[in-house]
N, C-alpha and C. Protein backbone atom coordinates (compact mmCIF):
# COMPACT_ATOMS: atom_id res chain seq x y z
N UNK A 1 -8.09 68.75 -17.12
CA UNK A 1 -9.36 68.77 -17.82
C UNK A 1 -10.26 69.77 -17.11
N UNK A 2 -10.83 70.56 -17.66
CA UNK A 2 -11.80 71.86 -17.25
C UNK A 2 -12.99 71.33 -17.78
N UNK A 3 -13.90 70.98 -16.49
CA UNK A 3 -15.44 70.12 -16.43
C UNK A 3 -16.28 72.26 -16.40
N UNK A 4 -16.76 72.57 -17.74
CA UNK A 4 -17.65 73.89 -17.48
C UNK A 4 -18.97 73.91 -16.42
N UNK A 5 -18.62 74.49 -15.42
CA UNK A 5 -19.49 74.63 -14.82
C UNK A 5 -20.10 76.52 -14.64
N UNK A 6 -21.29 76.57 -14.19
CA UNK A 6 -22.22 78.13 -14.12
C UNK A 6 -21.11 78.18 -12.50
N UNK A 7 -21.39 79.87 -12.43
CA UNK A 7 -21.06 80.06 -11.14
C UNK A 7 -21.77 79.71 -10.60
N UNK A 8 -22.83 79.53 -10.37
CA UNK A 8 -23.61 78.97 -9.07
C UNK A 8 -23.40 77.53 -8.97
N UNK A 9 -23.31 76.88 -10.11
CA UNK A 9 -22.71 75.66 -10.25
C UNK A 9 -22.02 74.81 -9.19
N UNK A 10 -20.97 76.04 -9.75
CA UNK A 10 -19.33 76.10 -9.25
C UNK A 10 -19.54 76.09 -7.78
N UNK A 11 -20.37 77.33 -7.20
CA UNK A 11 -20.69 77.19 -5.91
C UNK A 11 -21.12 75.89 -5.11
N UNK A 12 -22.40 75.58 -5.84
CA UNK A 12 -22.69 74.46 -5.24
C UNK A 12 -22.18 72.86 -4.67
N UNK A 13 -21.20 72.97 -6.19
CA UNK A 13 -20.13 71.85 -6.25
C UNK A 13 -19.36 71.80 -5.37
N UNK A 14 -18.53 73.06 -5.11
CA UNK A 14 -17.66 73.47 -3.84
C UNK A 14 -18.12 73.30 -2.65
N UNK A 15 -19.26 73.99 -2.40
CA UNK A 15 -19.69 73.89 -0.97
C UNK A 15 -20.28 71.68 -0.89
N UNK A 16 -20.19 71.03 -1.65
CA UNK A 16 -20.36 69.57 -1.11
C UNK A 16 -18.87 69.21 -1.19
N UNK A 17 -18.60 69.46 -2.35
CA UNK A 17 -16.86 68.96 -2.26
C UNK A 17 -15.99 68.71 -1.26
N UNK A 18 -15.74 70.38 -1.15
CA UNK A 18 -14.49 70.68 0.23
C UNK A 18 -14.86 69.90 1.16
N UNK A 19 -15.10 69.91 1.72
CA UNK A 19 -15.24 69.04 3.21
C UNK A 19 -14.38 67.82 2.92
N UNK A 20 -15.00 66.68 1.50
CA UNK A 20 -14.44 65.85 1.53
C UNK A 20 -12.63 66.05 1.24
N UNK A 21 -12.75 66.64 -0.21
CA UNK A 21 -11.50 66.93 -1.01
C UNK A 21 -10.48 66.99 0.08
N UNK A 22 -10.49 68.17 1.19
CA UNK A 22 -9.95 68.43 1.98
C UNK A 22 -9.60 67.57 3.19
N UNK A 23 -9.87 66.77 3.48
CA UNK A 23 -9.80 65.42 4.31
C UNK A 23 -8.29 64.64 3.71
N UNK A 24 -7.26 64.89 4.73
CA UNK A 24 -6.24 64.02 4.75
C UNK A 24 -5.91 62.64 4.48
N UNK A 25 -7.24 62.57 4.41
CA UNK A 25 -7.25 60.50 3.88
C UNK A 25 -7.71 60.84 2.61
N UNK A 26 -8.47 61.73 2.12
CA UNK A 26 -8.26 61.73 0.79
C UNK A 26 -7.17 62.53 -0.14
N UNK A 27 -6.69 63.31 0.62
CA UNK A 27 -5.17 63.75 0.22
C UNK A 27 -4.15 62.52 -0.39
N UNK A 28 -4.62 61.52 0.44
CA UNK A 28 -3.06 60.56 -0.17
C UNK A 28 -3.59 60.04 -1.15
N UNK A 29 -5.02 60.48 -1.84
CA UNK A 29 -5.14 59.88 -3.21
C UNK A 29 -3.97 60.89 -4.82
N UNK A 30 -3.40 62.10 -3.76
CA UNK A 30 -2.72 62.64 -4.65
C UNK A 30 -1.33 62.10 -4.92
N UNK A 31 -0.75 60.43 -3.89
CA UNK A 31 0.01 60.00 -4.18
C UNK A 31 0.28 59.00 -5.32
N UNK A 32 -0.68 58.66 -6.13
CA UNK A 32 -1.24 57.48 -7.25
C UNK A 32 -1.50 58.18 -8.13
N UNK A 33 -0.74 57.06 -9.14
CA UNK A 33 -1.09 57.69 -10.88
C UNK A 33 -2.36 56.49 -10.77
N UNK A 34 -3.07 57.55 -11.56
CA UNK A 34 -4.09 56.39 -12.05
C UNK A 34 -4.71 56.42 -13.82
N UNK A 35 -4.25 57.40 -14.48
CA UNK A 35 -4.10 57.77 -16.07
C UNK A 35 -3.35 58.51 -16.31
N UNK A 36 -2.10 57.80 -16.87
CA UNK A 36 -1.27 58.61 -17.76
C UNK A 36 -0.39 59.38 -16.41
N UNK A 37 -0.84 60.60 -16.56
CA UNK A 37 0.22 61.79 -15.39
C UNK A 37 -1.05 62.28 -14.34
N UNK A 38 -2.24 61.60 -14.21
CA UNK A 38 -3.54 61.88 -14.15
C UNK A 38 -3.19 61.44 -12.88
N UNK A 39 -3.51 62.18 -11.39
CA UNK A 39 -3.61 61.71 -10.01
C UNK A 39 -4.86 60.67 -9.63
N UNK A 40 -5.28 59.57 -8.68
CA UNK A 40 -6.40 59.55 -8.62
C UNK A 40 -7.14 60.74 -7.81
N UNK A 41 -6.77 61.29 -7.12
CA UNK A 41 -7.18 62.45 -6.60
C UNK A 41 -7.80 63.53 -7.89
N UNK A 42 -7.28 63.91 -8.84
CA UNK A 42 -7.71 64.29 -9.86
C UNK A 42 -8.81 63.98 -10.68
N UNK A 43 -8.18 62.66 -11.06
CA UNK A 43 -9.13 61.41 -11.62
C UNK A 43 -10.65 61.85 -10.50
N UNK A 44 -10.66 61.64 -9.30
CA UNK A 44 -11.98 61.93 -8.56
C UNK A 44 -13.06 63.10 -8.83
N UNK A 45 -11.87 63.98 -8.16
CA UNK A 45 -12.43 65.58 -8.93
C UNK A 45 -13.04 65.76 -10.01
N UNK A 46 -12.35 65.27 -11.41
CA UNK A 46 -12.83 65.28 -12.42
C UNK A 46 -13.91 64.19 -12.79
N UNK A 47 -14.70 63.20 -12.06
CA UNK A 47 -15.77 61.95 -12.10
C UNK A 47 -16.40 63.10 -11.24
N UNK A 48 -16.41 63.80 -10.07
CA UNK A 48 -17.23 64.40 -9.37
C UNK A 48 -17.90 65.45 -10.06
N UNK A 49 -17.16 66.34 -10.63
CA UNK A 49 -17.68 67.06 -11.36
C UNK A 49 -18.19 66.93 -12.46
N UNK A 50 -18.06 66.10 -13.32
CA UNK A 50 -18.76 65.80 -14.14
C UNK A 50 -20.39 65.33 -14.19
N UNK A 51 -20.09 64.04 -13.07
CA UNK A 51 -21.41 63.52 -12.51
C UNK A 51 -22.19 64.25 -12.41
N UNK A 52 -22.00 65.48 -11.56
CA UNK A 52 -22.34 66.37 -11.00
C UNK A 52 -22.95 67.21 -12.17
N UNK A 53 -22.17 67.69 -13.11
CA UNK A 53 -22.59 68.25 -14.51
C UNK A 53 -23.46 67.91 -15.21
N UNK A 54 -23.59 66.63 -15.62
CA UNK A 54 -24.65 65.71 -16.25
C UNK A 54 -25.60 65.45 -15.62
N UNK A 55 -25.58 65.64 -14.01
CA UNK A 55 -26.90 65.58 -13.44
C UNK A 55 -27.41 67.33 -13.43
N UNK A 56 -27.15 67.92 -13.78
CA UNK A 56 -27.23 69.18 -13.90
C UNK A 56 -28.36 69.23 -14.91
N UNK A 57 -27.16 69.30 -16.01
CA UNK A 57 -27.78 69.38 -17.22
C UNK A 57 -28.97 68.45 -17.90
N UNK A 58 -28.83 67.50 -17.14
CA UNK A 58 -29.85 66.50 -17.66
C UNK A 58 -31.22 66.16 -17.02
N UNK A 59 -31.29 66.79 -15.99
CA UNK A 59 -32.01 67.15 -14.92
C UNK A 59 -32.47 65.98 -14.77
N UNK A 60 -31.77 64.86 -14.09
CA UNK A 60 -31.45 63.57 -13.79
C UNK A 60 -32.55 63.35 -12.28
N UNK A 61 -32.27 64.41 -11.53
CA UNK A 61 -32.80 64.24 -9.86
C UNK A 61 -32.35 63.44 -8.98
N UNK A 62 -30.60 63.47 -9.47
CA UNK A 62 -30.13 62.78 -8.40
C UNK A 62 -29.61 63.20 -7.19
N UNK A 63 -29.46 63.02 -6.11
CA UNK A 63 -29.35 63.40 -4.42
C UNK A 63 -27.99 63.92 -4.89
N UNK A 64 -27.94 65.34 -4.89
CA UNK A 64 -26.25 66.05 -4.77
C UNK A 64 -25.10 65.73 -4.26
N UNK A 65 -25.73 65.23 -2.94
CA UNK A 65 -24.24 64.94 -2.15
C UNK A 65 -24.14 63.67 -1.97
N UNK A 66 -25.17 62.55 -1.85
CA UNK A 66 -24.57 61.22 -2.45
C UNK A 66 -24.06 61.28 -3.86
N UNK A 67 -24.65 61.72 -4.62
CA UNK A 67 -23.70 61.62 -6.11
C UNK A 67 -21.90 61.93 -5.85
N UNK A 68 -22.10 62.99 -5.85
CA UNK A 68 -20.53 63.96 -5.47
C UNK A 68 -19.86 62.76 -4.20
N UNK A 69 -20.46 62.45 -3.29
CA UNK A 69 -19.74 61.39 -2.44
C UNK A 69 -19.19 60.38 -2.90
N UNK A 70 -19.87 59.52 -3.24
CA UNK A 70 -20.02 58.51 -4.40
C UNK A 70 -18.81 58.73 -5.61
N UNK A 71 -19.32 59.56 -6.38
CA UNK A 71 -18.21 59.80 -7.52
C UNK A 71 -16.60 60.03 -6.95
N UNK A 72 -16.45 61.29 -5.58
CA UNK A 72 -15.21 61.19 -5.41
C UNK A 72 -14.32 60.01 -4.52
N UNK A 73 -14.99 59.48 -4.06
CA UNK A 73 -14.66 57.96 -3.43
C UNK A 73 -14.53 57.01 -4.32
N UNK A 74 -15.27 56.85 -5.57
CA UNK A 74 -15.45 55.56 -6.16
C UNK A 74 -13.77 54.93 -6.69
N UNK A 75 -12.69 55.81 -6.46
CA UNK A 75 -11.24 54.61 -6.82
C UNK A 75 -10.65 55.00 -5.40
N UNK A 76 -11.30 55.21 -4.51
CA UNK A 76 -10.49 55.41 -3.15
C UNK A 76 -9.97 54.18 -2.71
N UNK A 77 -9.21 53.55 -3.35
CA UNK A 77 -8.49 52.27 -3.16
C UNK A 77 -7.11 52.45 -2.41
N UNK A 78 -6.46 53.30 -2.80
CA UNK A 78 -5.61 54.20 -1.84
C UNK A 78 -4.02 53.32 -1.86
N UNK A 79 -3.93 52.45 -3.45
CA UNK A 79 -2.50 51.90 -3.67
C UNK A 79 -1.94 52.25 -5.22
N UNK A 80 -0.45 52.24 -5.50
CA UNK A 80 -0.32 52.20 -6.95
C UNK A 80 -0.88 51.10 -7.59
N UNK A 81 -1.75 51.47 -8.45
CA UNK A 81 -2.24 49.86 -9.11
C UNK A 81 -1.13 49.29 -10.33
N UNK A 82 -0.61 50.21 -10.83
CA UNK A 82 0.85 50.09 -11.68
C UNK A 82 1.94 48.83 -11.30
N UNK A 83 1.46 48.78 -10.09
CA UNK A 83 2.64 48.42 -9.24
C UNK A 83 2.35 47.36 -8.53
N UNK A 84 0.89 47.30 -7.73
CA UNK A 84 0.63 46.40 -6.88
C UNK A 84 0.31 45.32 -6.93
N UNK A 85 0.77 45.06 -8.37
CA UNK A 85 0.79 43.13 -8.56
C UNK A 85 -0.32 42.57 -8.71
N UNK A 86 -1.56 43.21 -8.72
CA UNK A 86 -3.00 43.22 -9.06
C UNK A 86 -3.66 43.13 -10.38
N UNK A 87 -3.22 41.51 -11.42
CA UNK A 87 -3.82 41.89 -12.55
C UNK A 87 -5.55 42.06 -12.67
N UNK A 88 -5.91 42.04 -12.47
CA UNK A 88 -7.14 42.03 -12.13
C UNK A 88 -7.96 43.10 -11.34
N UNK A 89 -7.39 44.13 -11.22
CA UNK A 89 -7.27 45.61 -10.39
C UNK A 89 -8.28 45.82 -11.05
N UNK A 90 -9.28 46.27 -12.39
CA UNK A 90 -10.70 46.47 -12.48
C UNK A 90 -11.42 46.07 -12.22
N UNK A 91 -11.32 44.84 -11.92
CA UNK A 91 -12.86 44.07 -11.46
C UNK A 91 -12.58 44.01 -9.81
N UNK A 92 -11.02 44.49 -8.59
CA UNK A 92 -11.47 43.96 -7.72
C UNK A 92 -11.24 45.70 -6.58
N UNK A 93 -10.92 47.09 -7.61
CA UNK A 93 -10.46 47.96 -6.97
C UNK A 93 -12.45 48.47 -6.38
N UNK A 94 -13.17 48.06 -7.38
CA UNK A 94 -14.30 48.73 -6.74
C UNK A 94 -14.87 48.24 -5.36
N UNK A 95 -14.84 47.29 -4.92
CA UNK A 95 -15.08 46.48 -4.04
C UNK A 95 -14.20 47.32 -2.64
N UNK A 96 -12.92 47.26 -2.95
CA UNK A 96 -11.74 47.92 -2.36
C UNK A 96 -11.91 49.34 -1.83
N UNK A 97 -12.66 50.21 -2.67
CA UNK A 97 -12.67 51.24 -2.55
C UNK A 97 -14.32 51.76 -1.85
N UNK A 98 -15.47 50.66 -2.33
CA UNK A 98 -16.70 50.94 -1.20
C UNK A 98 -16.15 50.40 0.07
N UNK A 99 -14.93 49.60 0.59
CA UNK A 99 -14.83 49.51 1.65
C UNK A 99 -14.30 50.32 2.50
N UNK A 100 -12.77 51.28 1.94
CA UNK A 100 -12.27 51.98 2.47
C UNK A 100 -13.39 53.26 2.76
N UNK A 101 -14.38 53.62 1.79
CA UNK A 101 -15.20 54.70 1.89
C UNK A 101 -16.29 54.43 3.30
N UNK A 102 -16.99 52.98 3.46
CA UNK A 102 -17.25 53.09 4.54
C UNK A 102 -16.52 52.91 5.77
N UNK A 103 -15.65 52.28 5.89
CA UNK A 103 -14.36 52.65 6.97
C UNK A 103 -13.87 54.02 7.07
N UNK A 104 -13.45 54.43 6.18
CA UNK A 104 -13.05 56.00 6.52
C UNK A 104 -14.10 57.32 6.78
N UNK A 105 -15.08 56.96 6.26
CA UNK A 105 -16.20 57.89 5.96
C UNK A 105 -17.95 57.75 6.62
N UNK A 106 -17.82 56.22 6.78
CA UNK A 106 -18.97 55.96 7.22
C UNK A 106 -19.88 55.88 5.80
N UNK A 107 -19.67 55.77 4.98
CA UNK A 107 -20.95 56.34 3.92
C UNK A 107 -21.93 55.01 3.93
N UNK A 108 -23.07 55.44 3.76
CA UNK A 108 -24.06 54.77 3.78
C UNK A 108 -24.07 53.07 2.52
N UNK A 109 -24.71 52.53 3.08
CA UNK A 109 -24.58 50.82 2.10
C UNK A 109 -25.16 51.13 0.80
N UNK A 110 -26.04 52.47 0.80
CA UNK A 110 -26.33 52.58 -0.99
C UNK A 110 -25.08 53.25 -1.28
N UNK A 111 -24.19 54.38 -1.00
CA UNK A 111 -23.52 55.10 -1.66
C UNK A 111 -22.05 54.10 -1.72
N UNK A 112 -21.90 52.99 -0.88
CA UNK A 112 -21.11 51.58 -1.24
C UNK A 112 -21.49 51.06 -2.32
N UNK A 113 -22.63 50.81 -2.97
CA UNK A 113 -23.06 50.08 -3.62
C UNK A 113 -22.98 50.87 -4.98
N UNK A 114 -23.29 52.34 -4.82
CA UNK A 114 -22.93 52.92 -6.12
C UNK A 114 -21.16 52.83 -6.53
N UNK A 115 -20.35 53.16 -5.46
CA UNK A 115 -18.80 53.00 -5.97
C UNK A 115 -18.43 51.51 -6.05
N UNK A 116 -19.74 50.74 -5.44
CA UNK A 116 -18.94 49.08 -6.34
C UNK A 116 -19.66 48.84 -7.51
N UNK A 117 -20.80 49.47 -8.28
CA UNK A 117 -20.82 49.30 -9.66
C UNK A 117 -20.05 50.51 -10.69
N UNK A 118 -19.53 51.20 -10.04
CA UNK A 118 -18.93 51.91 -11.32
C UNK A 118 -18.47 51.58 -12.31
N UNK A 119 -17.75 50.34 -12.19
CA UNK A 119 -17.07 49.53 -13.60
C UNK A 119 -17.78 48.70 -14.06
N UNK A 120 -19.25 48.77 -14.21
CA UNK A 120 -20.21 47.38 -15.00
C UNK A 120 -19.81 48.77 -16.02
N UNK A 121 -20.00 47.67 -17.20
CA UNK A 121 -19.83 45.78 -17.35
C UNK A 121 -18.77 45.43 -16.90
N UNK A 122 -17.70 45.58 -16.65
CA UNK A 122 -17.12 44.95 -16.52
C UNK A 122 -17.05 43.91 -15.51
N UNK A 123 -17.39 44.74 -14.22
CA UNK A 123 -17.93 43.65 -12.70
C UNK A 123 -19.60 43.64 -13.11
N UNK A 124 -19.79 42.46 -13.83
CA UNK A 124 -20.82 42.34 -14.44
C UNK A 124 -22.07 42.33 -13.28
N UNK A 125 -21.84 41.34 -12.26
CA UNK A 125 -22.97 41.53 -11.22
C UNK A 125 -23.04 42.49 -10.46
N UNK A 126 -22.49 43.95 -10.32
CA UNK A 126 -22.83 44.73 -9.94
C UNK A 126 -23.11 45.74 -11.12
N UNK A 127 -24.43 45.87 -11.39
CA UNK A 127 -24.98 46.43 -11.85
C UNK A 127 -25.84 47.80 -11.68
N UNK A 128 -25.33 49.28 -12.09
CA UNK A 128 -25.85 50.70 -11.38
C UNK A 128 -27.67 50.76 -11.32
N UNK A 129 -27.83 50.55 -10.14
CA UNK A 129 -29.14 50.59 -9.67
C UNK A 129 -30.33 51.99 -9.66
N UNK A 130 -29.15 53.15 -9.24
CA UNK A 130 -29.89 54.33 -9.47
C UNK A 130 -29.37 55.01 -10.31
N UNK A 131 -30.09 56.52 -10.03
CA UNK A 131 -29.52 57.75 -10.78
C UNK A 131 -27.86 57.94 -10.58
N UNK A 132 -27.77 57.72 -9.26
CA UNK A 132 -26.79 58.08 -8.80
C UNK A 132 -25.27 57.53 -9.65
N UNK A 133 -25.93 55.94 -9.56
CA UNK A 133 -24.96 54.67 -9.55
C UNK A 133 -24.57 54.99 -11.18
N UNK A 134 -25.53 55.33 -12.07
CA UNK A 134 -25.80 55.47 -13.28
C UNK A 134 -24.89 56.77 -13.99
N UNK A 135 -24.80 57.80 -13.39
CA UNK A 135 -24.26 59.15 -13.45
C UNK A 135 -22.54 59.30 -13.01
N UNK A 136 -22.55 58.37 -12.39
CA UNK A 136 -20.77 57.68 -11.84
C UNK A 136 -20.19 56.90 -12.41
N UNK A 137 -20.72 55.77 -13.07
CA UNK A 137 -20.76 55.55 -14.57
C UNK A 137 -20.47 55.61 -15.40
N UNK A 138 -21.27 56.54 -15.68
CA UNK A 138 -21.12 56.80 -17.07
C UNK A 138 -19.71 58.41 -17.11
N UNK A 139 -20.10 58.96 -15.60
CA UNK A 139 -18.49 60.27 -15.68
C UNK A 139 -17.65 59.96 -15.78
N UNK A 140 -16.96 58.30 -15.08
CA UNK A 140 -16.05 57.45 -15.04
C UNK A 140 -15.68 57.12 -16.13
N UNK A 141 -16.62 56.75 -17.03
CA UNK A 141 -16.00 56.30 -18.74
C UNK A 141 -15.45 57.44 -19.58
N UNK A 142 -16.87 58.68 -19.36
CA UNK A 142 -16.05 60.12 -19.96
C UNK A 142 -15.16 60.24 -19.32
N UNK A 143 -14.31 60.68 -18.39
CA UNK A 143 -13.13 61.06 -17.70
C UNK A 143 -12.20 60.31 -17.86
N UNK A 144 -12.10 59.25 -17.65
CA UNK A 144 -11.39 57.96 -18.18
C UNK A 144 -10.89 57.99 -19.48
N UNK A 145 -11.62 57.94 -20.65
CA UNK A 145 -11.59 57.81 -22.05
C UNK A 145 -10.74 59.52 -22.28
N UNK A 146 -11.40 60.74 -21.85
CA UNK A 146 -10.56 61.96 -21.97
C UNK A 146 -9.31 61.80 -21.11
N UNK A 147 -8.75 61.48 -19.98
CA UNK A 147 -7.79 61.10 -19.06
C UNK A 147 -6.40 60.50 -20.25
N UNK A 148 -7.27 59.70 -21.09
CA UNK A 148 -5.98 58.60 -21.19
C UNK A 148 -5.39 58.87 -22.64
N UNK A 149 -6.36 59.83 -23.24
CA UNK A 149 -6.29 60.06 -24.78
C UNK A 149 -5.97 61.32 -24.90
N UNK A 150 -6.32 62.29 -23.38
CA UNK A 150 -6.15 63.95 -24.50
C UNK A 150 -5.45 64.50 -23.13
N UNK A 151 -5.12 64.48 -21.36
CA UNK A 151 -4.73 65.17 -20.35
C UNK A 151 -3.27 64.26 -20.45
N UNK A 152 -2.79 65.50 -19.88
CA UNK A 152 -1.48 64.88 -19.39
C UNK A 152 -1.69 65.21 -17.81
N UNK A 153 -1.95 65.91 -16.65
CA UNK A 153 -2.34 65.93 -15.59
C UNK A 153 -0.99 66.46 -15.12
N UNK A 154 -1.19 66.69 -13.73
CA UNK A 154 -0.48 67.24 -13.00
C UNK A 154 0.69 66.31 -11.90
N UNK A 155 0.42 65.05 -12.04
CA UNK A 155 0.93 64.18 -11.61
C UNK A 155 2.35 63.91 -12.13
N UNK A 156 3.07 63.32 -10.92
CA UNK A 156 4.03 62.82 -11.01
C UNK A 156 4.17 61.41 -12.34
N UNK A 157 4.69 61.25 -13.07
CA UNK A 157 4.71 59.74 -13.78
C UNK A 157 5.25 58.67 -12.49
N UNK A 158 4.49 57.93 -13.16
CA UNK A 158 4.54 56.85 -12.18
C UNK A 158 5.87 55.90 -12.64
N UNK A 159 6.64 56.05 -13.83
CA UNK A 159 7.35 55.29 -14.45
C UNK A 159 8.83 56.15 -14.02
């Protein structure tokens, strides 16, 4: 999926990105399907950039690099969910994944709190509080909904 971004955009996106993208603990998110042929590593990229897009375009005023943090962490759960015997893997991967983000990353208890509401409604009591939480969200449902209906991705099948 190709998220259009301006070159300066593009720049900007990059220069918060890399640092993380590039981090070996988030590398092994390129071992998990998480849509279709869709990596979660991919899956991230493409919630990051988007977020990132819509706060652009919408001139939202949300903090750049908590957003982009936030968005590419928010399924850093870091197992096959296909697989891991977890029916209930939407309501309990977000939880899972603000933890590994502050264990691995340190990230702050709001930018936890934005990758454990990403799935309201569904985890109904966590509910997106800011711009931020709100913009991760809602990229998660676009990316998601395009992920599962129109990419085939670069991923291995998980089947």
């Amino acid at each position: 999926m190709t998220i259009s971004l301006s070159k300066d955009e593009e720049r900007d996106f990059d220069r918060e990105i890399r640092p993380l993208a590039a981090d070996p603990r988030c590398q092994r998110m390129k071992r998990f399907i998480q849509h279709g042929r869709i990596t979660t590593y991919e899956h991230s990229m493409n919630v990051a950039r988007e977020a990132f897009r819509l706060n652009r375009e919408w001139h939202a005023g949300a903090d750049e690099r908590r957003l982009i943090t936030a968005a590419f962490l928010h399924d850093y759960f870091l197992y096959d969910w296909h697989t891991h015997g977890d029916r209930l893997h939407g309501y309990h991967h977000p939880r899972i994944a603000a933890e590994n983000a502050g264990r691995d990353f340190r990230v702050s208890a709001r930018t936890q709190k934005i990758i454990r509401s990403h799935m309201w409604p569904l985890t109904l009591f966590h509910v997106p509080t800011s711009r931020e939480a709100w913009l991760v969200t809602l990229a998660d449902k676009i990316c998601s909904a395009r992920e599962t209906l129109f990419e085939r991705g670069s991923g291995a099948g998980h089947r």
